[in-house]
C-alpha atoms as a PDB file:
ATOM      1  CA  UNK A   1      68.172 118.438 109.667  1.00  0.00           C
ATOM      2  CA  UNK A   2      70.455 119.705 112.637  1.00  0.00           C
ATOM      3  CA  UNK A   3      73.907 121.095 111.720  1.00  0.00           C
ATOM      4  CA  UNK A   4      75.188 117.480 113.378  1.00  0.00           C
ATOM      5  CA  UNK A   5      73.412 115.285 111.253  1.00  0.00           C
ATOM      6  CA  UNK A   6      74.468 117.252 108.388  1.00  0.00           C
ATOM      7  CA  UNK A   7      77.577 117.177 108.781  1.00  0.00           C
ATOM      8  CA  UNK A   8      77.299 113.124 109.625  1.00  0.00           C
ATOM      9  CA  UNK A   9      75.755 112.904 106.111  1.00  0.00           C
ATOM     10  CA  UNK A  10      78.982 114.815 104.151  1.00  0.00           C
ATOM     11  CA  UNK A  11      80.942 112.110 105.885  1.00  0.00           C
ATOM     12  CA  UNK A  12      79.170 109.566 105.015  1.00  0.00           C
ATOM     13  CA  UNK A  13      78.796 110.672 101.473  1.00  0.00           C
ATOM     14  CA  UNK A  14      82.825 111.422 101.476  1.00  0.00           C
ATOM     15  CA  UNK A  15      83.578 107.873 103.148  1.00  0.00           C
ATOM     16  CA  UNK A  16      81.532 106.202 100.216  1.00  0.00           C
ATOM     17  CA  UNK A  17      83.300 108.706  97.676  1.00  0.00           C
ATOM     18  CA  UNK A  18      86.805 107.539  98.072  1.00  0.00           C
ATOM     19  CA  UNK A  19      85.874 103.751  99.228  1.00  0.00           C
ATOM     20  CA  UNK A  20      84.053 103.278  95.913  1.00  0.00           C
ATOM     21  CA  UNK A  21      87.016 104.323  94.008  1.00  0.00           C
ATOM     22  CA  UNK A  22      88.703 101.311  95.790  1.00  0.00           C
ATOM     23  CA  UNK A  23      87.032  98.210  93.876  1.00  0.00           C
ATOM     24  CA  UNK A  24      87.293 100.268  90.818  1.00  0.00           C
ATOM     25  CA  UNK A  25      90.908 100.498  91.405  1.00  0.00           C
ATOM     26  CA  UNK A  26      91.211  96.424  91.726  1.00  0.00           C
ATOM     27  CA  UNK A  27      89.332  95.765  89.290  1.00  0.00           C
ATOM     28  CA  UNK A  28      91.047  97.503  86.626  1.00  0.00           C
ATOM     29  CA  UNK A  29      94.399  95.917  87.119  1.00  0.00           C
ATOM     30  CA  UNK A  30      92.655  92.476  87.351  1.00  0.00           C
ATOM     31  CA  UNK A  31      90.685  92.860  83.854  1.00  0.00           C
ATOM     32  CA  UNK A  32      94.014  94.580  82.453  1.00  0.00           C
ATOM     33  CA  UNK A  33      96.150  91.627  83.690  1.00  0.00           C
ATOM     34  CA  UNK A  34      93.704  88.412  84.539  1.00  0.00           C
ATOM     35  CA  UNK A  35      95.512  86.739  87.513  1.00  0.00           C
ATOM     36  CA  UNK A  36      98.388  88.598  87.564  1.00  0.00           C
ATOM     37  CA  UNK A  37      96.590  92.069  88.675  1.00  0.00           C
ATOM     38  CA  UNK A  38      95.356  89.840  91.866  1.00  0.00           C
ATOM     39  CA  UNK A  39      97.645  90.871  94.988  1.00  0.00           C
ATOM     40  CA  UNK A  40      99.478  87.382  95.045  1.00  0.00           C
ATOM     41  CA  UNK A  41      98.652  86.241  91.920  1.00  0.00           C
ATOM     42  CA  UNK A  42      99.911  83.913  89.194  1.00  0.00           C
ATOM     43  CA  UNK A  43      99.876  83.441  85.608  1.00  0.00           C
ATOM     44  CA  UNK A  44      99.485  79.633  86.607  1.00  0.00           C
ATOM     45  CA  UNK A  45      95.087  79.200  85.720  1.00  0.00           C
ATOM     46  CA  UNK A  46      93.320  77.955  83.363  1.00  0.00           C
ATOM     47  CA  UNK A  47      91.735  79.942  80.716  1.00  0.00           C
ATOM     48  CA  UNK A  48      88.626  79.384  82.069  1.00  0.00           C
ATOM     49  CA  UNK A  49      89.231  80.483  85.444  1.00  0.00           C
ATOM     50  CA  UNK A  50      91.025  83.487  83.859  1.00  0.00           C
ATOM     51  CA  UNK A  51      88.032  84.355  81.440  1.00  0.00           C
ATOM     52  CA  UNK A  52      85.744  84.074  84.673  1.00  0.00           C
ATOM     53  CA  UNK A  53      88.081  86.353  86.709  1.00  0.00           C
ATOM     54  CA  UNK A  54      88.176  89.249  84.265  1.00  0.00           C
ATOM     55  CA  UNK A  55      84.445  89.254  83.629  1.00  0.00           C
ATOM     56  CA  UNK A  56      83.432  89.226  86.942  1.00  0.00           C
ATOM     57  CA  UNK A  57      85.526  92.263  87.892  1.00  0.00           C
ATOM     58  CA  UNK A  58      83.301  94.068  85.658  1.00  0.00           C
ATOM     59  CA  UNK A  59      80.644  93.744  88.085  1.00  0.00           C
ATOM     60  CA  UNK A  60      83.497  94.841  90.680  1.00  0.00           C
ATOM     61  CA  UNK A  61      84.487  97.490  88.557  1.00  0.00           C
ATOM     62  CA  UNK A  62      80.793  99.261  87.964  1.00  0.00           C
ATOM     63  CA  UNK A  63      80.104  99.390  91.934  1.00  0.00           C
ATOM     64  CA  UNK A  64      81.502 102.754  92.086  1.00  0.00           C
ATOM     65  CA  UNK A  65      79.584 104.215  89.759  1.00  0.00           C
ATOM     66  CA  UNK A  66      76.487 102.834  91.200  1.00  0.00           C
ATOM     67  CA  UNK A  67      77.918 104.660  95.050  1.00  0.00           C
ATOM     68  CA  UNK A  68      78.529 108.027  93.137  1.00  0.00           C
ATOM     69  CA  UNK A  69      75.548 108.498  91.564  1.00  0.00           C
ATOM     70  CA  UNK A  70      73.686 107.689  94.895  1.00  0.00           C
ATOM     71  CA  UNK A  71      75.643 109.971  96.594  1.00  0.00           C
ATOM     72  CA  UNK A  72      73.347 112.737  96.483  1.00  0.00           C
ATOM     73  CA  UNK A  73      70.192 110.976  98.370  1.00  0.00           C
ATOM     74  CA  UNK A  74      73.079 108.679 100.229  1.00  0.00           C
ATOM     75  CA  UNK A  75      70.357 108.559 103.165  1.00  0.00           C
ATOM     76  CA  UNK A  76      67.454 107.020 101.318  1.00  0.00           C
ATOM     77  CA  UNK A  77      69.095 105.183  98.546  1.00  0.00           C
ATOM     78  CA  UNK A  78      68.134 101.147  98.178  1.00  0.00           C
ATOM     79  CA  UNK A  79      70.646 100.950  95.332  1.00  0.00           C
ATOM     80  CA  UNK A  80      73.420 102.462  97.700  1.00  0.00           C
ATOM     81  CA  UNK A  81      72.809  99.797 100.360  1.00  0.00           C
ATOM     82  CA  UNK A  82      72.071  97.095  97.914  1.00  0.00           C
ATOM     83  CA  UNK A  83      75.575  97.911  96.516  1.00  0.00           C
ATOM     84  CA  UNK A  84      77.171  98.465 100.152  1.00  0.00           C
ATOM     85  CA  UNK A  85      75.530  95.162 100.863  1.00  0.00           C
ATOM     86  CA  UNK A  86      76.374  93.254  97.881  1.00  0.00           C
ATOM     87  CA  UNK A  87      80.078  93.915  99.198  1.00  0.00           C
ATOM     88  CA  UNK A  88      79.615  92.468 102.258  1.00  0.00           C
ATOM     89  CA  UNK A  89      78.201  89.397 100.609  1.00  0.00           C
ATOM     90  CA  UNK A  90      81.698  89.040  98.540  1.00  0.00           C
ATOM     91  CA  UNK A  91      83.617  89.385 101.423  1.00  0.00           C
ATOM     92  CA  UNK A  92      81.764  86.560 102.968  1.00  0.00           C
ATOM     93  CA  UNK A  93      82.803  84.533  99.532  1.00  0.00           C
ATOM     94  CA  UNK A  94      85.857  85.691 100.421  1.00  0.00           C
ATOM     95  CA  UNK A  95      85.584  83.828 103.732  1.00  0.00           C
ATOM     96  CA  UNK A  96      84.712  80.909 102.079  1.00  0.00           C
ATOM     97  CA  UNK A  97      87.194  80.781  99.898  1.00  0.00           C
ATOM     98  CA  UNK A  98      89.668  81.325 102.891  1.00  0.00           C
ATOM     99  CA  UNK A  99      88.101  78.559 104.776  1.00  0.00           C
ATOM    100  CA  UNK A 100      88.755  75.562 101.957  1.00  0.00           C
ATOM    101  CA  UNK A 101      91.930  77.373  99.992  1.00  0.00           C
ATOM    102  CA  UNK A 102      93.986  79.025 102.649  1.00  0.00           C
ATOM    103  CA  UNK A 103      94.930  82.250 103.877  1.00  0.00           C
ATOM    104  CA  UNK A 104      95.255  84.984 100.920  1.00  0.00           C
ATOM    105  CA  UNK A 105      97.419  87.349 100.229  1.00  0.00           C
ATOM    106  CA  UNK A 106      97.318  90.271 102.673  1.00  0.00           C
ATOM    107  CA  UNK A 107      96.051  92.954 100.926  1.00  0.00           C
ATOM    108  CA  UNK A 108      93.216  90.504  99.988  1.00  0.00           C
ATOM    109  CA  UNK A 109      92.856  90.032 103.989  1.00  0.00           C
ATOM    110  CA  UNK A 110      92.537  93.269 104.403  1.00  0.00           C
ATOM    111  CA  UNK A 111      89.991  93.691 101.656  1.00  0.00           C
ATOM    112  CA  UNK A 112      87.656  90.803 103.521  1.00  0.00           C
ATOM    113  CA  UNK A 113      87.885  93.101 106.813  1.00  0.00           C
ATOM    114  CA  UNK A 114      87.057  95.709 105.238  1.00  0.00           C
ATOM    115  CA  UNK A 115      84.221  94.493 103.012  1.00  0.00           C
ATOM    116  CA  UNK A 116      82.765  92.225 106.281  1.00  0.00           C
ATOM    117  CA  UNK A 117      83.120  94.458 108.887  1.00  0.00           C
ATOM    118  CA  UNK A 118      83.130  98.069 106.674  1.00  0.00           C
ATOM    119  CA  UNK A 119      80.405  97.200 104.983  1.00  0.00           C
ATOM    120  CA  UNK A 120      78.214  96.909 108.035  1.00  0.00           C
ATOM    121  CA  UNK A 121      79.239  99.786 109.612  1.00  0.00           C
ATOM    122  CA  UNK A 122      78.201 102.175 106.705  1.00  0.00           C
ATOM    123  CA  UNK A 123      74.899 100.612 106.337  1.00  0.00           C
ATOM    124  CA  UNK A 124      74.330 101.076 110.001  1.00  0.00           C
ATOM    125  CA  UNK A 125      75.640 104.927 109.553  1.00  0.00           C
ATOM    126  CA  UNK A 126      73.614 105.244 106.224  1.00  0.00           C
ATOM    127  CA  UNK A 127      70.286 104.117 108.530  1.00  0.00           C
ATOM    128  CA  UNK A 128      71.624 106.379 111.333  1.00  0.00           C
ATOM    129  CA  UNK A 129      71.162 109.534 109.202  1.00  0.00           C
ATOM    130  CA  UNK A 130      68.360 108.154 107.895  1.00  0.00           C
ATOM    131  CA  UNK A 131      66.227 108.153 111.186  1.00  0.00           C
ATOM    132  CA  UNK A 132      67.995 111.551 111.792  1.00  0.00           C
ATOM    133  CA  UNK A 133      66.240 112.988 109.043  1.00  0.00           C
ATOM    134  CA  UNK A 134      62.349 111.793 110.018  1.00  0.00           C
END
């Protein structure tokens, strides 16, 4: 491994550090406080929608775990870029949801760039070092 690729790696492995602490982040206020923890939100569901909301943000919630403990082989980890791709799949939900509800709140916006176009990128970068390292 040159000095370059190394170095390409610690970013890469920093990069996934901090953006894994962001959906943990979310989805902690959202099981704490249902609807009202989403950017935008309301205390106007139904119970249902509510129950459903908190219990999938435990999925949310346990992707960062998942990214730090792959941290260490972040170049030749299939549970790193299932996870990283398993984001980009929600933010194309996200999309979805956008296309028959309406434009969400901004922060959410921002979340669906970054999860659609973010998540790509890092894959791409994880595959980079990857070859690097052959």
């Amino acid at each position: 491994m040159t000095q370059r690729s190394g170095d390409s790696r610690r970013r890469l492995q920093w990069t996934l550090a901090v953006l894994a602490a962001i959906p943990m982040g979310s989805a902690t206020g959202e099981i704490v406080r249902g609807a009202q923890g989403v950017p935008g939100g309301s205390p106007e569901v139904t119970p249902t929608v509510d129950s459903s909301l908190r219990y999938a943000n435990v999925f949310k919630f346990a992707v960062g775990p998942v990214i730090w403990s792959q941290l260490g082989r972040v170049e030749r980890s299939p549970a790193l870029s299932f996870a990283i791709g398993t984001i980009a799949v929600g933010g194309l939900a996200r999309l979805r949801s956008w296309q028959q509800r309406g434009r969400p709140h901004p922060v959410t916006v921002a979340a669906i760039a970054l999860e659609v176009l973010g998540g790509p990128l890092l894959l791409i970068w994880q595959r980079r070092i990857a070859s690097n390292q052959s």
